[in-house]
Protein backbone atom coordinates (compact mmCIF):
# COMPACT_ATOMS: atom_id res chain seq x y z
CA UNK A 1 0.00 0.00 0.00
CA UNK A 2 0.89 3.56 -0.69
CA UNK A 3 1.82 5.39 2.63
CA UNK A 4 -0.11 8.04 3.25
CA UNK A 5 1.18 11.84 2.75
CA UNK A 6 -0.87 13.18 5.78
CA UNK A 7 -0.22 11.19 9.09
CA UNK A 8 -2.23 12.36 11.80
CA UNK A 9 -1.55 10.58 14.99
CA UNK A 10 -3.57 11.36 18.36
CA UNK A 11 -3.63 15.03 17.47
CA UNK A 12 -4.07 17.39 20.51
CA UNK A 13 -4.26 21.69 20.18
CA UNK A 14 -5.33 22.56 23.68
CA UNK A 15 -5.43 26.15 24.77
CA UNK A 16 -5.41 27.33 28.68
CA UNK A 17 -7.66 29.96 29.62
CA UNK A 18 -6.84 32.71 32.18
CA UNK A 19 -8.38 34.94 34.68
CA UNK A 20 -7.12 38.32 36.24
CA UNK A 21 -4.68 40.64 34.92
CA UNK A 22 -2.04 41.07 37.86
CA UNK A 23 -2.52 37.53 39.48
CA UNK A 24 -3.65 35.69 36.83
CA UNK A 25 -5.39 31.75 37.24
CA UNK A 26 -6.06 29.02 35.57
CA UNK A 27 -9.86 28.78 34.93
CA UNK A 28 -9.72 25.30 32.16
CA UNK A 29 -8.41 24.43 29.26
CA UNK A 30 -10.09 24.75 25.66
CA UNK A 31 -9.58 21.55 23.92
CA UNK A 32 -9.95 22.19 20.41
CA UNK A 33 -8.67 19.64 18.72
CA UNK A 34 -8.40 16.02 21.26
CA UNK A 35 -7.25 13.03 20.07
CA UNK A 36 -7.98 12.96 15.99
CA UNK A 37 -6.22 10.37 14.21
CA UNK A 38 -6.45 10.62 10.25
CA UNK A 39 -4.38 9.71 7.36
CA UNK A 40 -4.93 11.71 3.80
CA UNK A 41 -3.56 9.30 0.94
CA UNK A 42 -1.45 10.76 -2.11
CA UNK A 43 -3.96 12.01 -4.41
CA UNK A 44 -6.58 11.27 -2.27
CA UNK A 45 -9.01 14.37 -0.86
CA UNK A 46 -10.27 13.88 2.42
CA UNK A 47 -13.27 16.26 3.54
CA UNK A 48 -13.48 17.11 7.16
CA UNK A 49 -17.07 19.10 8.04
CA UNK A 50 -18.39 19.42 11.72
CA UNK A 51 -20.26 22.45 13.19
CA UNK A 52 -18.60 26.20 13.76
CA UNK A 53 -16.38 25.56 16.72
CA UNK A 54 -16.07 21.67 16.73
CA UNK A 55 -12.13 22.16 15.58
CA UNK A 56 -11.77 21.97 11.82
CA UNK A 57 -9.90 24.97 11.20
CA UNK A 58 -7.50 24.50 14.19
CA UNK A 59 -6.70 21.17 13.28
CA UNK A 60 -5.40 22.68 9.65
CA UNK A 61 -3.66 25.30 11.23
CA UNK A 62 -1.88 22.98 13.86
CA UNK A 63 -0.83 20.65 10.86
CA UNK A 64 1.09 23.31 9.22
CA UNK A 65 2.37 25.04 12.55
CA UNK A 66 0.49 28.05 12.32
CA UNK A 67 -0.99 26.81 15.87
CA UNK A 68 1.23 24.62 18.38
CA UNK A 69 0.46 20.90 19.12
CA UNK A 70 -0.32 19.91 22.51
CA UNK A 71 -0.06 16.75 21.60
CA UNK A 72 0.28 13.86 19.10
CA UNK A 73 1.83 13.96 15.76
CA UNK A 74 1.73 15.10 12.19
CA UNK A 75 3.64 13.36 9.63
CA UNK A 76 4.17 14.57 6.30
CA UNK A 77 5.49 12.53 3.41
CA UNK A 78 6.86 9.80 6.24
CA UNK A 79 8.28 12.41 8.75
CA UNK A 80 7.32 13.70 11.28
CA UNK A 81 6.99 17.35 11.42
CA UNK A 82 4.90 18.32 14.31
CA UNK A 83 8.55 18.93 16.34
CA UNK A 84 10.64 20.46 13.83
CA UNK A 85 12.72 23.44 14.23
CA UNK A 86 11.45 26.05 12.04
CA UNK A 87 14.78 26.42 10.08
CA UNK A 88 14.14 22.48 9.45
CA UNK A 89 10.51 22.98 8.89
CA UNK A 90 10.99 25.81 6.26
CA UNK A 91 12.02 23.53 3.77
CA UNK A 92 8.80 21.96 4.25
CA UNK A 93 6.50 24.82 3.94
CA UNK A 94 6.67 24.84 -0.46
CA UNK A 95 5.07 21.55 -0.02
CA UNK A 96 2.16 22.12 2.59
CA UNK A 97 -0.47 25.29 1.64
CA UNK A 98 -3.24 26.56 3.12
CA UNK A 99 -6.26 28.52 1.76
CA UNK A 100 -7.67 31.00 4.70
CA UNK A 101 -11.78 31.27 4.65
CA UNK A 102 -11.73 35.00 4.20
CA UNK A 103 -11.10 36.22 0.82
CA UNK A 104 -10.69 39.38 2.71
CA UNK A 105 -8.86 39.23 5.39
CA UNK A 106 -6.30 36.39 3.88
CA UNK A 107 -4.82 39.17 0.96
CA UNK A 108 -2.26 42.27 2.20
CA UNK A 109 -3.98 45.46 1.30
CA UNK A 110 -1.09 47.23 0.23
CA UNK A 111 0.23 44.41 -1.99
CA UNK A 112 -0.83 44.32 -5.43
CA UNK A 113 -1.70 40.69 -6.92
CA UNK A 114 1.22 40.69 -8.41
CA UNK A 115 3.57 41.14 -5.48
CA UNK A 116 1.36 38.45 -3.66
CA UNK A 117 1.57 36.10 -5.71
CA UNK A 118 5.57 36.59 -6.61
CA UNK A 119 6.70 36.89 -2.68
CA UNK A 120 6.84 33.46 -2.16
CA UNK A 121 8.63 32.30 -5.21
CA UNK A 122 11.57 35.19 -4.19
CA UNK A 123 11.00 34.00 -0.40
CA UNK A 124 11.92 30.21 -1.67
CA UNK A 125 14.00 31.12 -4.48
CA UNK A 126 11.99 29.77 -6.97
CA UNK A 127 12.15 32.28 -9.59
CA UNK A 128 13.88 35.81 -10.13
CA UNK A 129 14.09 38.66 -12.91
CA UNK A 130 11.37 38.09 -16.01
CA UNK A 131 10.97 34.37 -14.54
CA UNK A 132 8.51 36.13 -12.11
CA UNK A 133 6.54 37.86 -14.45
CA UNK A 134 5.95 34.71 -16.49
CA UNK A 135 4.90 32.25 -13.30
CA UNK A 136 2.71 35.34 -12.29
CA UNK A 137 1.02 35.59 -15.53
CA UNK A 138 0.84 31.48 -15.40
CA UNK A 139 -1.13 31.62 -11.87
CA UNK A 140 -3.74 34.01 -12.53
CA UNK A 141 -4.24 31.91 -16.01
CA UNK A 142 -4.65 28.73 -14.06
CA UNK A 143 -7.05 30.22 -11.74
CA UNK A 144 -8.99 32.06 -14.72
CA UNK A 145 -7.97 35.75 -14.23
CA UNK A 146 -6.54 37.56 -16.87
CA UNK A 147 -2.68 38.37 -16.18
CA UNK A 148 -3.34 42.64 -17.08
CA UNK A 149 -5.39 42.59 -13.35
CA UNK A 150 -2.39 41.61 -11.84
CA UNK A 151 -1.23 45.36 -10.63
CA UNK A 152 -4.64 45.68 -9.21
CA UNK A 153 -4.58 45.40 -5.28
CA UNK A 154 -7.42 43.10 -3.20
CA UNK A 155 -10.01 45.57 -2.64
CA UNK A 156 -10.55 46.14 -6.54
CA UNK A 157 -11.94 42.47 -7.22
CA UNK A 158 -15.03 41.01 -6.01
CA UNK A 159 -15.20 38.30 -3.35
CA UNK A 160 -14.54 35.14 -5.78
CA UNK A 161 -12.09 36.78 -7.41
CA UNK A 162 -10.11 37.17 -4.55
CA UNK A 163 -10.40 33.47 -3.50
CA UNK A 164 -8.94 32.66 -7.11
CA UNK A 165 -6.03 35.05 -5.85
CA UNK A 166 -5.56 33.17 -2.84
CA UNK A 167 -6.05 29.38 -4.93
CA UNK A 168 -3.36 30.93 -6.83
CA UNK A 169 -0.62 31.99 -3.76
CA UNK A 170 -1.09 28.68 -2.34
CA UNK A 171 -0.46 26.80 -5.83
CA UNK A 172 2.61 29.35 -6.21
CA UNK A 173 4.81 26.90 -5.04
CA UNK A 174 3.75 23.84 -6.28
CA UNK A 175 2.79 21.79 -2.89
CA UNK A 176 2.25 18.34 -2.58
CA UNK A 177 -0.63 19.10 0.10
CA UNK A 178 -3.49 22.04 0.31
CA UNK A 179 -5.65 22.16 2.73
CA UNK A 180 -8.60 24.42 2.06
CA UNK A 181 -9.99 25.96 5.05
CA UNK A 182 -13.92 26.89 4.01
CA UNK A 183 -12.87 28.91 1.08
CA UNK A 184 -16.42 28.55 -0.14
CA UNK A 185 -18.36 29.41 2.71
CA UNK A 186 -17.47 33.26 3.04
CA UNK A 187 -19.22 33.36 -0.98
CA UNK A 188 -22.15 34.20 -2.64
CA UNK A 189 -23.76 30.70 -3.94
CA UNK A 190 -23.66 31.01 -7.33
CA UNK A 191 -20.03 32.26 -6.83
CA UNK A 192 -19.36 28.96 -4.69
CA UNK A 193 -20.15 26.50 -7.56
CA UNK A 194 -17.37 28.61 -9.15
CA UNK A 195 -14.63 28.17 -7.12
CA UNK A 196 -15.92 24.68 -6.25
CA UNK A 197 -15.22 23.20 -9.90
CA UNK A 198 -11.77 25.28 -10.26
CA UNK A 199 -10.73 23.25 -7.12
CA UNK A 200 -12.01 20.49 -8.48
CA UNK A 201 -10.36 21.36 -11.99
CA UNK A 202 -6.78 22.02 -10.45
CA UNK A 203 -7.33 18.85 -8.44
CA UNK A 204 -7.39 16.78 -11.52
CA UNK A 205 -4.93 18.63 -13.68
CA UNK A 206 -2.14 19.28 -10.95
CA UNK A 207 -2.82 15.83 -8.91
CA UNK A 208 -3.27 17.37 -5.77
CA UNK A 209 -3.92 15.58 -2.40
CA UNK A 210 -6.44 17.86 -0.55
CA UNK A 211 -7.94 18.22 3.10
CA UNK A 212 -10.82 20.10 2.53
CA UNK A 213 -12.62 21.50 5.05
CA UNK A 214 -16.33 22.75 5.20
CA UNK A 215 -19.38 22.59 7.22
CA UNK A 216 -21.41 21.61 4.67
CA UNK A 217 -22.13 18.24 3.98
CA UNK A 218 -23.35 18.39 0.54
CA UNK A 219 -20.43 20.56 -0.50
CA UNK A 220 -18.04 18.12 1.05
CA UNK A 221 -19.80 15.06 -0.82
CA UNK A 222 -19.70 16.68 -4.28
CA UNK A 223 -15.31 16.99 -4.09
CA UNK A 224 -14.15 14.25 -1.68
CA UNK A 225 -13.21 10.85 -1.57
CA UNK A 226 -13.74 10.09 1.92
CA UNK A 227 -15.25 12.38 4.68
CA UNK A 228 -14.34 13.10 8.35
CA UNK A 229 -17.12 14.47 10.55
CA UNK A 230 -15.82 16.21 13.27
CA UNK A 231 -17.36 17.11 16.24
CA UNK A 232 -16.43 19.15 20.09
CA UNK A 233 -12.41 17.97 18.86
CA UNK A 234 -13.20 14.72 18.04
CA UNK A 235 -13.50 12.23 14.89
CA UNK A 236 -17.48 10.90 15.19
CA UNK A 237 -17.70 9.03 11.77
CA UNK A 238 -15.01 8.46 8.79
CA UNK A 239 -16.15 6.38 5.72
CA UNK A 240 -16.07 6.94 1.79
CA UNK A 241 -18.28 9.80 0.78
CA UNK A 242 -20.65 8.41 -0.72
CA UNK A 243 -21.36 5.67 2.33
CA UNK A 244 -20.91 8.51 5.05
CA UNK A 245 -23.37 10.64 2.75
CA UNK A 246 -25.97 8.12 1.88
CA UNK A 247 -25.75 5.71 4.85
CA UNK A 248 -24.61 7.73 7.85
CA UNK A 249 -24.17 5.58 11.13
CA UNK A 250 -23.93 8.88 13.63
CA UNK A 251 -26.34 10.34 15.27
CA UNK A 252 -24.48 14.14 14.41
CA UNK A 253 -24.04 13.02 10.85
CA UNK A 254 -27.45 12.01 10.66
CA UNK A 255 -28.37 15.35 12.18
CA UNK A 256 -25.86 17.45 9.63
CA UNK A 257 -27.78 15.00 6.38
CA UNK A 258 -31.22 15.98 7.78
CA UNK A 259 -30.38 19.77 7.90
CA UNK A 260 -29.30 20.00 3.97
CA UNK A 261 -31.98 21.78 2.30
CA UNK A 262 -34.15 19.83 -0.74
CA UNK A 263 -34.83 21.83 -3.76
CA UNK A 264 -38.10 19.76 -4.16
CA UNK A 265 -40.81 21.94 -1.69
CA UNK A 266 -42.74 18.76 -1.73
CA UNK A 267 -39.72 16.37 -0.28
CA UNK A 268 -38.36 19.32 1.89
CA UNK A 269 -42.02 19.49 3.43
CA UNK A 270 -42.65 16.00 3.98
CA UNK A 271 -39.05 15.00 5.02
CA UNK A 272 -38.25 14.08 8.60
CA UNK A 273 -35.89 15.71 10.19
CA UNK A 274 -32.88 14.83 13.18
CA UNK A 275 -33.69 16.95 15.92
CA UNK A 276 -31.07 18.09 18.55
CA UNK A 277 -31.24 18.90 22.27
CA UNK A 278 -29.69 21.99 22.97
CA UNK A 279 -26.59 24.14 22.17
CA UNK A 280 -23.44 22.43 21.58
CA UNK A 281 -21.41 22.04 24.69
CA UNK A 282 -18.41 24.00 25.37
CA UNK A 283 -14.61 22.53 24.55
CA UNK A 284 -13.85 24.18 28.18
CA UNK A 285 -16.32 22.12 29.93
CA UNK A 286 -16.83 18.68 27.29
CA UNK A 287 -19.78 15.87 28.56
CA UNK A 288 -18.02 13.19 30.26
CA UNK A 289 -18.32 9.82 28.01
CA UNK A 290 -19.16 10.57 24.36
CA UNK A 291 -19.30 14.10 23.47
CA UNK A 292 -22.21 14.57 21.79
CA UNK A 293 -24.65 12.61 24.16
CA UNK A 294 -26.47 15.44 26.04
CA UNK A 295 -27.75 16.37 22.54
CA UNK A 296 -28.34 12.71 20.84
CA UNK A 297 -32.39 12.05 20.12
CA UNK A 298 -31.08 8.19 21.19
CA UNK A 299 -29.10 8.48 24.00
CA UNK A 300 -28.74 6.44 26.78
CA UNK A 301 -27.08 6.19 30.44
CA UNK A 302 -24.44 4.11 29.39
CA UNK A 303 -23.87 6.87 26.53
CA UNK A 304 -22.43 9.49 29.14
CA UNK A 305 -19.79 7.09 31.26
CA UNK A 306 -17.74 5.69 28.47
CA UNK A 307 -15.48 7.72 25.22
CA UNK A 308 -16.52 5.32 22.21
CA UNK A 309 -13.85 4.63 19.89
CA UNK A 310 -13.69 4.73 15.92
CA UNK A 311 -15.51 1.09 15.05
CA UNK A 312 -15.65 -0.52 11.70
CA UNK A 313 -19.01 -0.49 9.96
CA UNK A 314 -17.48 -2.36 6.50
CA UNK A 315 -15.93 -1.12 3.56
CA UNK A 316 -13.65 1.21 5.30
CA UNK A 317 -16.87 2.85 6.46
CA UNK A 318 -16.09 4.14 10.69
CA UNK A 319 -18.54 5.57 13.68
CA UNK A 320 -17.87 6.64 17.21
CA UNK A 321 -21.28 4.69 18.80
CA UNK A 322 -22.18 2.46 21.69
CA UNK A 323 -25.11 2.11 19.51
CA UNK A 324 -23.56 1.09 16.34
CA UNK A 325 -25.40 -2.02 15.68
CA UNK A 326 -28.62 -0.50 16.27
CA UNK A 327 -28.33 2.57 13.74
């Protein structure tokens, strides 16, 4: 077997939480990201979706060091990277890119497109002189901008145009990974199917290996290979996407499926849905046993004493569920 690319090992991002400005105190600890193990084949893209706050976005910014582990590991193309000096670790960075959510927020205002998109390939030494020009003028053609726009700065292009900016810094260098942080969901719909079929175009025609990351279940399904569901720091179900999509074994899958909107009135009205209990709980104060109990339409006492682990349904197909022959 191929070995995976992505190696994610017990992965921990925990974040202490102080009171008081002169004597400060330890109220808890924030644990965003506790205890995900995933691997993300060559090639292979690998959607992770959950609910705001359940940990997607810290988990992609702890694998490429933007956030510090707590624990665990991350290995990258069979070594491990999660302890690596930073002069070690720079060497890596060409090969591991993230796209940022915001369109907005993600570009310098006082850089034209140009310089954005040239910085890194003078930071890594990639090109120089003319050479720059020419990749420059390459990138915005891949990404289907014209190359005169490129001495424009950020705040003269719409929102989707600036997410083909961004697709286009973190392509500048040619990685073997990108992990796209919900660069669809800060997008007008109609501008989403955009961007979603230039991923999926640069996908095929660069053979990239992705970790996309969304909320959105549907959006997920349509570009991955296998989904993740995430949810309060912790892998609840991992399967291909069509079995996760179509069969879900989860209660909180089940839940995200039920929520997707049907553009048949007559199916969306007669549909039943997954009702939850509550708010989610906070990653200061998690539910003892599994995580998602207080909130589970089929919970039971047993539910709240013990942490289930990732089972095997068949065909590769995972769920986190005392209750996994009975769904």
């Amino acid at each position: 077997m191929t070995r995976p690319l992505l190696e994610l090992r017990e992965l921990r991002v925990h974040f202490p939480v102080y009171a008081g400005l002169v004597r400060r105190r330890l109220l808890g600890t924030v644990r965003a990201v506790d205890g995900v193990s995933l691997d993300v084949a060559p090639g292979e893209t690998v959607g992770l979706v959950g609910e705001s706050g359940c940990g997607k976005s810290t988990l992609a910014r702890a694998v490429v060091r933007l956030v510090p582990c707590t624990g665990g590991t991350v290995g990258f193309e069979g070594r491990e990277i999660s302890a690596l000096r930073e002069p070690a670790f720079r060497a890596i960075r060409p090969r591991l890119q993230l796209i940022f959510q915001d369109p907005y927020a993600s570009l310098n205002p006082r850089m034209t497109v140009f310089d954005a998109l040239a910085e890194p390939l003078r930071v890594h030494g990639l090109a120089d002189g003319r050479d720059v020009l020419r990749r420059v003028s390459d990138l915005m053609e891949l990404v289907g901008l014209a190359p005169r726009f490129m001495r424009k700065y950020p705040h003269e292009f719409s929102g989707g145009q600036r997410q083909r900016i961004a697709i286009a810094r973190a392509l500048a260098l040619e990685p073997k990974l990108v992990i796209a942080d919900e660069p669809v969901s800060a997008l007008d719909v109609s501008v989403q199917a955009q961007i979603l079929n230039l991923i999926a175009r640069l996908r095929e025609q660069m053979g990239l290996t992705l970790l996309f990351i969304a909320h959105d279940l549907s959006v997920v399904h349509y570009l991955s290979h296998r989904i993740a569901v995430m949810y309060l720091g912790r892998l609840v179900e991992l399967g291909p996407a069509g079995e996760v999509f179509h069969r879900p074994r989860h209660p909180y899958t089940r839940a995200l499926i039920s929520a997707i909107p049907v553009p048949d009135p007559v199916r969306e009205k007669t549909r039943q849905r997954v009702a939850l209990h509550d708010e989610p709980a906070s990653p200061l104060n998690p539910p003892s046993g599994c995580p998602f109990h207080p909130r589970c339409p089929w919970a039971q006492p047993r539910c709240a004493e013990t942490v289930p682990p990732l089972e095997s349904c068949g065909d590769g197909h995972q769920a986190a569920c005392i209750r996994l022959d009975q769904m």
